[in-house]
Protein backbone atom coordinates (compact mmCIF):
# COMPACT_ATOMS: atom_id res chain seq x y z
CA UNK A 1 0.00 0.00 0.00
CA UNK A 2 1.35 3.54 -0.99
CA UNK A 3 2.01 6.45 1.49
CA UNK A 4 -0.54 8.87 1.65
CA UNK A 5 0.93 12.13 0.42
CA UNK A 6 1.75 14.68 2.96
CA UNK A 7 1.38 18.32 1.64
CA UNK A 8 5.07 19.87 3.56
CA UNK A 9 4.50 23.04 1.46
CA UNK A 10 2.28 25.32 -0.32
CA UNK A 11 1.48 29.20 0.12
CA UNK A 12 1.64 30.48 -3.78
CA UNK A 13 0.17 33.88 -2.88
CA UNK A 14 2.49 34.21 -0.68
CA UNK A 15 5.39 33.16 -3.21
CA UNK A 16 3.59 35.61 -5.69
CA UNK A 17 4.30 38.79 -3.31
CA UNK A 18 8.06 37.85 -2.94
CA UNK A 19 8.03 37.58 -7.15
CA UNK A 20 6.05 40.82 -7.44
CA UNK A 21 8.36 42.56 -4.69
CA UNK A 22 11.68 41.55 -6.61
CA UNK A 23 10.25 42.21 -10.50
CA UNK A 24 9.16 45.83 -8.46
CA UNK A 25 13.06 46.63 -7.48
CA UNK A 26 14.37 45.35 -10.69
CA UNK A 27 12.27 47.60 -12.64
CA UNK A 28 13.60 50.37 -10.07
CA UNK A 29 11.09 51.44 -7.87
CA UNK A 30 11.97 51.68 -4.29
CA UNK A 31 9.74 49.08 -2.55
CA UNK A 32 10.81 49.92 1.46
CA UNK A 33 7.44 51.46 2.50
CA UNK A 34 5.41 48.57 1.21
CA UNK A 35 4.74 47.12 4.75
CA UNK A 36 2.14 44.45 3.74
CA UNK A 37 1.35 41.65 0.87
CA UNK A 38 -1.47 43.47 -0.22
CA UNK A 39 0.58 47.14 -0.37
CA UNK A 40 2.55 44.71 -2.75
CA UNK A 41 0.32 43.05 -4.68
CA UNK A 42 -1.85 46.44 -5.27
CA UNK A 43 1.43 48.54 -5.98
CA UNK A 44 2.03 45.97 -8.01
CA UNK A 45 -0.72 46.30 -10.23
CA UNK A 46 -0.69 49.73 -9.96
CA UNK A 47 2.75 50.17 -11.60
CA UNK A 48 1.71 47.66 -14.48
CA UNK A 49 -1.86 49.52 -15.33
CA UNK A 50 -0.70 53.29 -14.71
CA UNK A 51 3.46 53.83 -14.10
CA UNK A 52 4.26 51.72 -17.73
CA UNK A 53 3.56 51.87 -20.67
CA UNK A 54 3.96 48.70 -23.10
CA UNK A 55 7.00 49.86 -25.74
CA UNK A 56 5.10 49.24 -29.02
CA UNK A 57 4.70 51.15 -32.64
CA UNK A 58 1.47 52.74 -32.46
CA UNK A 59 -0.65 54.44 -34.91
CA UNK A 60 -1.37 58.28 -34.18
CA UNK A 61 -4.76 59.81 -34.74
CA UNK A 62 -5.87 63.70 -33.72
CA UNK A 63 -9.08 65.15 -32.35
CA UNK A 64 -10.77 67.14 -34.21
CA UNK A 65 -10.22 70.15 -32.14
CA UNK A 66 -6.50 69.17 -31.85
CA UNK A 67 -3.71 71.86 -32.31
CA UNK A 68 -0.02 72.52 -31.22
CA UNK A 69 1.57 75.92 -30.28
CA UNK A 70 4.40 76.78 -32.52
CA UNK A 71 6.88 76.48 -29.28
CA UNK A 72 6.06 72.21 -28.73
CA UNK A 73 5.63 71.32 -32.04
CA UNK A 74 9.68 70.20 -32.70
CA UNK A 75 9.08 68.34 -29.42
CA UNK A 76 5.49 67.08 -30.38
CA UNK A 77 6.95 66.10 -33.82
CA UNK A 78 9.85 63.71 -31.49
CA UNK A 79 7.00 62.16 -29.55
CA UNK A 80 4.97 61.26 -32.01
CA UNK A 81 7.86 59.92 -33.95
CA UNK A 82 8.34 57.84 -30.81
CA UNK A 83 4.93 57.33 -30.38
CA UNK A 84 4.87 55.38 -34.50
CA UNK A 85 8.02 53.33 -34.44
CA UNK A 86 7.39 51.99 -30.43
CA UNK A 87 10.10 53.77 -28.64
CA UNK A 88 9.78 53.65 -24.88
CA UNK A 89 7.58 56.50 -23.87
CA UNK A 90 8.27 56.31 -20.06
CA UNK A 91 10.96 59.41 -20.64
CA UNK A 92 7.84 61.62 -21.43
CA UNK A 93 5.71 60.68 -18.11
CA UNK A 94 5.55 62.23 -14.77
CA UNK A 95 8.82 61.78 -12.82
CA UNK A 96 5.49 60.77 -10.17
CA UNK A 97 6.24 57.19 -12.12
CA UNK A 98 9.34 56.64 -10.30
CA UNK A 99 7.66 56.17 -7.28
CA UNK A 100 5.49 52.73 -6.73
CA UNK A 101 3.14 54.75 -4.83
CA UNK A 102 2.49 57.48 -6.96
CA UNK A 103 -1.18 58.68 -7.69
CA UNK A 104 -2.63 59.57 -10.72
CA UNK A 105 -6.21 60.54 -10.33
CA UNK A 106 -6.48 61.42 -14.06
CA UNK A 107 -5.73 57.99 -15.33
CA UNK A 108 -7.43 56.16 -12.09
CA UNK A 109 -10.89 58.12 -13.01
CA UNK A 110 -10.62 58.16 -17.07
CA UNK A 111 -7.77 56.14 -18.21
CA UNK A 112 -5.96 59.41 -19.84
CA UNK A 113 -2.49 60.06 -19.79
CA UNK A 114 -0.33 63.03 -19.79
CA UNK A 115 3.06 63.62 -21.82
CA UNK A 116 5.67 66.36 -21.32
CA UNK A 117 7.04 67.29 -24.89
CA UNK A 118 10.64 68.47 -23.88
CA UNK A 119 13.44 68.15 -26.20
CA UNK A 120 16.29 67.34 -23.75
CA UNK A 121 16.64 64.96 -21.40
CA UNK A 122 17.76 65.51 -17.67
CA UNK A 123 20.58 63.27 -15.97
CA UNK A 124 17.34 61.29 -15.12
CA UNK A 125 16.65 60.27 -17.87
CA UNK A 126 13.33 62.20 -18.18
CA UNK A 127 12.88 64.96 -20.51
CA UNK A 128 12.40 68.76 -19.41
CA UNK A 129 9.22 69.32 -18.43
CA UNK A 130 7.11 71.39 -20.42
CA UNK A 131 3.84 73.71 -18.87
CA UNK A 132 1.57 72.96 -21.11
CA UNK A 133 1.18 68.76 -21.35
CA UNK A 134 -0.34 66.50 -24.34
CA UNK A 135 -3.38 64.59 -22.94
CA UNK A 136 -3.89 60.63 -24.59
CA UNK A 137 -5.45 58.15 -24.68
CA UNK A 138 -3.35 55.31 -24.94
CA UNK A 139 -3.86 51.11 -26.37
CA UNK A 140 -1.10 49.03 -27.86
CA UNK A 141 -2.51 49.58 -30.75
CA UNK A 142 -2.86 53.66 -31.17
CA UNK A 143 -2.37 57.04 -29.17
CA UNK A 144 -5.55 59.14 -29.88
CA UNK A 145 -4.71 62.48 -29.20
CA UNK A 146 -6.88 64.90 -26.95
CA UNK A 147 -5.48 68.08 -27.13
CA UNK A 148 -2.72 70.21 -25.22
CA UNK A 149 -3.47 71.60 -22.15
CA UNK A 150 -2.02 73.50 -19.04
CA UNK A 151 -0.15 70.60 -16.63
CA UNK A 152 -2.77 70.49 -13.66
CA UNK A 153 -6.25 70.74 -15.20
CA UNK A 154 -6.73 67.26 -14.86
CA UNK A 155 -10.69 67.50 -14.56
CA UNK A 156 -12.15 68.68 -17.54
CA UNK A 157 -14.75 66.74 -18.78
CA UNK A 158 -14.40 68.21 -22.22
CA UNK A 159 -11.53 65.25 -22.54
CA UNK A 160 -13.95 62.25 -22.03
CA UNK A 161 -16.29 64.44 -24.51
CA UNK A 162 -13.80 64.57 -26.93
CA UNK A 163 -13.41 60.96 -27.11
CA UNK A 164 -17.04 60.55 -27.47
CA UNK A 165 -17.32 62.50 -30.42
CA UNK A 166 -13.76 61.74 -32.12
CA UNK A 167 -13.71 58.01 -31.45
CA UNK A 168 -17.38 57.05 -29.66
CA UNK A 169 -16.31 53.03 -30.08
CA UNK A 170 -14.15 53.61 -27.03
CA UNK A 171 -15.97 54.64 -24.81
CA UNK A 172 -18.30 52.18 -25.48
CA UNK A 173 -17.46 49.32 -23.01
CA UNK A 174 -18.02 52.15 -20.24
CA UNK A 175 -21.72 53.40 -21.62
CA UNK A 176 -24.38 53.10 -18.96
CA UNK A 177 -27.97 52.84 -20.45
CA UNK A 178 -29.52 55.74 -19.26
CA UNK A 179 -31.46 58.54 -20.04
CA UNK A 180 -29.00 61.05 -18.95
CA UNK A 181 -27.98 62.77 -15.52
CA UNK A 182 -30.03 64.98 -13.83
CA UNK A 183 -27.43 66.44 -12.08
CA UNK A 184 -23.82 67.77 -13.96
CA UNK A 185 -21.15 68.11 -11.91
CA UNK A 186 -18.72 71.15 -13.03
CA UNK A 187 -14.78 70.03 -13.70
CA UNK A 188 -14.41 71.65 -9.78
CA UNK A 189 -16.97 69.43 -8.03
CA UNK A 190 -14.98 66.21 -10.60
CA UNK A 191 -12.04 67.25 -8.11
CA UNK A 192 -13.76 67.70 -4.96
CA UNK A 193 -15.18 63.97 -5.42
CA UNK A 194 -11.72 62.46 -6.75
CA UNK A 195 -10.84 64.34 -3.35
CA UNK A 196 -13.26 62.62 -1.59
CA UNK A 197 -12.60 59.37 -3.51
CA UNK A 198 -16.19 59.18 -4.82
CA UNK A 199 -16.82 57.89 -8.27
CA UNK A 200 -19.18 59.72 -10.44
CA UNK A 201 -20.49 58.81 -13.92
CA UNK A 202 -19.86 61.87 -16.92
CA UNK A 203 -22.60 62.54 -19.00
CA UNK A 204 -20.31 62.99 -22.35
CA UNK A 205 -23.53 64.10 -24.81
CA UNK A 206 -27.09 64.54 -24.38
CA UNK A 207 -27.93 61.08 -23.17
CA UNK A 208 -24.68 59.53 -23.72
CA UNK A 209 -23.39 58.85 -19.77
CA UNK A 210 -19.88 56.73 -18.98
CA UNK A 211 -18.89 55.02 -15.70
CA UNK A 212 -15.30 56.00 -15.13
CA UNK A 213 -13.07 54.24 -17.83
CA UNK A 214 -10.15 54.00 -15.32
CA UNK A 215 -12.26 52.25 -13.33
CA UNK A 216 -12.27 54.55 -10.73
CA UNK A 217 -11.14 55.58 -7.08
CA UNK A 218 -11.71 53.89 -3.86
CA UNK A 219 -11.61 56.24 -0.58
CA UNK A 220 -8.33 54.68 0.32
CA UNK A 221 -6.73 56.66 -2.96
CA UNK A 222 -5.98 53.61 -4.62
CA UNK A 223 -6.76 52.59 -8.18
CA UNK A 224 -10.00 50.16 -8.43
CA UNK A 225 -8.08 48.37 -11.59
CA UNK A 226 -5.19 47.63 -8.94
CA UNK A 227 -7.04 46.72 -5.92
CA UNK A 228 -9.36 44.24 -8.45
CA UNK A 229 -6.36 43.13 -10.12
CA UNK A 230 -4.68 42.17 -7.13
CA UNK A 231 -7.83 40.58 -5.25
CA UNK A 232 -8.18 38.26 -8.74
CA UNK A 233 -4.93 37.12 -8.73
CA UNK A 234 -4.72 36.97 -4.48
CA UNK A 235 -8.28 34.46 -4.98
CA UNK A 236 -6.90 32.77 -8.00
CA UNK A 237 -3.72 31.58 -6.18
CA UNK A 238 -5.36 31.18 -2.80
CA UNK A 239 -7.98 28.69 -4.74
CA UNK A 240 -4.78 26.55 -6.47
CA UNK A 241 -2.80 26.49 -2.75
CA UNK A 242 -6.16 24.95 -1.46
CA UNK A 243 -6.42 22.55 -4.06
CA UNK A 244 -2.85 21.94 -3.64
CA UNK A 245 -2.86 21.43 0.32
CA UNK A 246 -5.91 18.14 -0.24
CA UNK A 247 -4.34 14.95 -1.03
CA UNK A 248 -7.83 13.83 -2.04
CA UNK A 249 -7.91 16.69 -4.82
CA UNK A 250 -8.63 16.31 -8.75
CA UNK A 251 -5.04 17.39 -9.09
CA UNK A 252 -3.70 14.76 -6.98
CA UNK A 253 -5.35 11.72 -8.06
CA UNK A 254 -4.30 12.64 -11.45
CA UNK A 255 -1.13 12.70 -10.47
CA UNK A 256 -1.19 9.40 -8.67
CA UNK A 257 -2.81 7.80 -11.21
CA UNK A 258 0.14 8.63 -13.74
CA UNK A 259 3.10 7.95 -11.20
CA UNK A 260 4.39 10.83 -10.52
CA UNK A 261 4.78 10.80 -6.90
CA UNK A 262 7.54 8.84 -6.32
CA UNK A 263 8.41 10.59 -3.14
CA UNK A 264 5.17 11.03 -1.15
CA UNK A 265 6.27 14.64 0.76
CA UNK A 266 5.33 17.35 -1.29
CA UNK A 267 6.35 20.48 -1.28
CA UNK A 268 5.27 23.72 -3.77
CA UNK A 269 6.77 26.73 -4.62
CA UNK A 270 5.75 29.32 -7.21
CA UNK A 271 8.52 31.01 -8.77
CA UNK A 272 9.75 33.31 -11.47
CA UNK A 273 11.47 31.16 -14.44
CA UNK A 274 13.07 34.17 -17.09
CA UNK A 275 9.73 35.75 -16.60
CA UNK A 276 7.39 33.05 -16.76
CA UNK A 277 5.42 32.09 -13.45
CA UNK A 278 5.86 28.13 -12.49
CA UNK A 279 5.23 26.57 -9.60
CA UNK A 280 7.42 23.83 -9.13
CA UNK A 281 7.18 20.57 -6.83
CA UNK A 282 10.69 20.33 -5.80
CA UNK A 283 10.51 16.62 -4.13
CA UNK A 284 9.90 15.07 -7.10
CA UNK A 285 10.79 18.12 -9.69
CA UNK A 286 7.25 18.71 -10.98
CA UNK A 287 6.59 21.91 -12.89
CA UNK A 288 3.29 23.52 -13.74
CA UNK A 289 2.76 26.77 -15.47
CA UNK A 290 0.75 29.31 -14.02
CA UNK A 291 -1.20 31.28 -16.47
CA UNK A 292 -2.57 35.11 -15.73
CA UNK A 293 0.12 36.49 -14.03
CA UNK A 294 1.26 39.24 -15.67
CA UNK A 295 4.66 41.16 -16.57
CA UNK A 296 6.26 44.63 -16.01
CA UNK A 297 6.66 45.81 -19.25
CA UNK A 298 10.25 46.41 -19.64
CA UNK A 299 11.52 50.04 -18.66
C-alpha cells in the first residue's frame, strides 16, 4: 500500500508577493514602504496599469479640435515619432512614475495620460518638463490624441467628450444605459469627489453617460483596476494552494494515477522562471505553469 501524500509546502500567494516585490526593485522602484502583501500586490498592479507603458509602434490619430503651439511642435513632432516606431515612452511621463506609490487621479478616473514634450533629457533620464502637457489616450494599438493643455487641469470633462465625439467606439465598453444625468457636476466638483474618492459617472452628450473608464477611485486613494487586479490574482492563487494542500484533490489523483509521486512529501513553490510564473514541486521536480500572471513591461 502507498504512502498517503503529505502536503510539507504550499502558500503560492504568498510566493507571488516575494516575485512581485523583486520584479518591483528590478524595474527600479523603491519598494521599502510597502509594509504588507497586499501594499505589494496592489502597488504591483498599480505600476503595471498606470506607471508603464507597453514599448510598441502605435498608430497616431488627432481630435478634431487638436492643435499645437508653434513652441512644442519640434518636441510634439519627437514624440509622435516615438509614439509610431514603439520607442519607450516612459521618458515623457511624470517623474510621479518613479515612485510605486504614486497617484494619478487622471488615469485612475478616465484612463488618460499626460506627456511632457521636452526636447532634452535631464541626468534622469526624463525629458524637461514642459507647462503645457499633451493629454492621450493610450492602447497598444494607437495614441488618440486629446489636445494640449495647461499641466494640472486634470478635470475637464471636455476630454472624455472629446473621445465621445472623435472616437465614440471607445468609450463604449463604459456606456451606462440611461437617459442622462439629472445632475452635472462642473470640472471643480470632478475634483472635490476624486478628493473625496467618490466615483461619479460623466454625461459625455445629451444622453450619452460613462462610468469611469479607469475604473475609478476607492476612498483609500488607490486605483480600483489595482485593488481588483490584485484581489483576482490573491483568490486565483489562494484557490490553487487549497487545491494543492488536499491529497484527495482532482489534481492529486491525477497525479497518482500517472506515477508521478515517487516521493510522497510534497512540497510547492511558485517562482519566477526568465519571466514566466511556475510553480514547481521540488521533491519530485514537478513543474506547472501558471497562467494570468502578468509582466512589467520592460523600462
Amino acid at each position: 500500500m502507498r504512502k498517503p501524500l503529505v502536503i510539507e509546502k504550499a502558500d503560492l500567494y504568498g510566493d507571488w508577493i516575494s516575485i512581485a516585490r523583486q520584479r518591483l526593485i528590478s524595474s527600479g522602484f523603491d519598494v521599502t514602504k510597502l509594509a504588507t502583501n497586499d501594499d505589494v500586490g496592489q502597488e504591483y498592479f498599480n505600476a503595471l496599469l498606470h506607471l508603464t507603458i507597453p514599448v510598441l509602434p502605435r498608430q497616431v490619430h488627432h481630435s478634431d479640435s487638436f492643435s499645437c503651439q508653434p513652441d512644442l511642435a519640434t518636441g510634439l513632432a519627437s514624440f509622435l515619432a516615438k509614439v509610431e516606431n514603439g520607442q519607450n515612452l516612459r521618458p515623457h511621463m511624470s517623474r510621479g512614475v518613479k515612485k510605486v506609490a504614486n497617484r494619478d487621479a487622471l488615469r485612475y478616473d478616465w484612463g488618460i495620460h499626460h506627456f511632457h514634450l521636452g526636447t532634452t533629457v535631464a541626468p534622469d533620464g526624463f525629458v524637461t518638463r514642459t507647462g503645457p502637457v499633451l493629454f492621450a489616450w493610450v492602447t497598444d494599438a494607437a495614441m488618440y490624441l486629446l489636445g494640449i493643455y495647461p499641466h494640472g487641469v486634470w478635470n475637464q470633462q471636455q476630454m472624455l467628450q472629446l473621445i465621445h465625439r472623435n472616437w465614440p467606439v471607445l468609450l463604449e465598453p463604459y456606456t451606462i444605459a440611461t437617459a442622462g444625468l439629472v445632475h452635472h457636476l462642473t470640472d471643480e466638483e470632478i475634483g472635490q469627489a476624486r478628493r473625496a474618492g467618490v466615483t461619479v459617472a460623466i454625461e459625455v452628450a445629451e444622453g450619452v453617460v460613462v462610468a469611469p473608464p479607469g475604473g475609478g477611485m476607492p476612498t483609500s486613494g488607490h486605483s480600483m483596476r489595482a485593488v481588483r487586479g490584485n484581489d483576482c490574482l490573491h483568490d486565483s492563487l489562494v484557490s490553487m494552494t487549497d487545491m494543492l494542500c488536499d491529497p484527495g484533490s482532482s489534481f492529486h489523483q491525477e497525479g497518482e494515477s500517472k506515477g508521478i509521486y515517487k516521493t510522497r512529501t510534497l512540497s510547492y513553490t511558485l517562482m519566477d522562471v526568465h519571466g514566466q510564473c511556475l510553480f514547481i514541486e521540488k521533491n519530485n521536480n514537478l513543474r506547472y505553469e501558471v497562467t494570468g500572471i502578468p509582466s512589467l513591461p520592460a523600462l
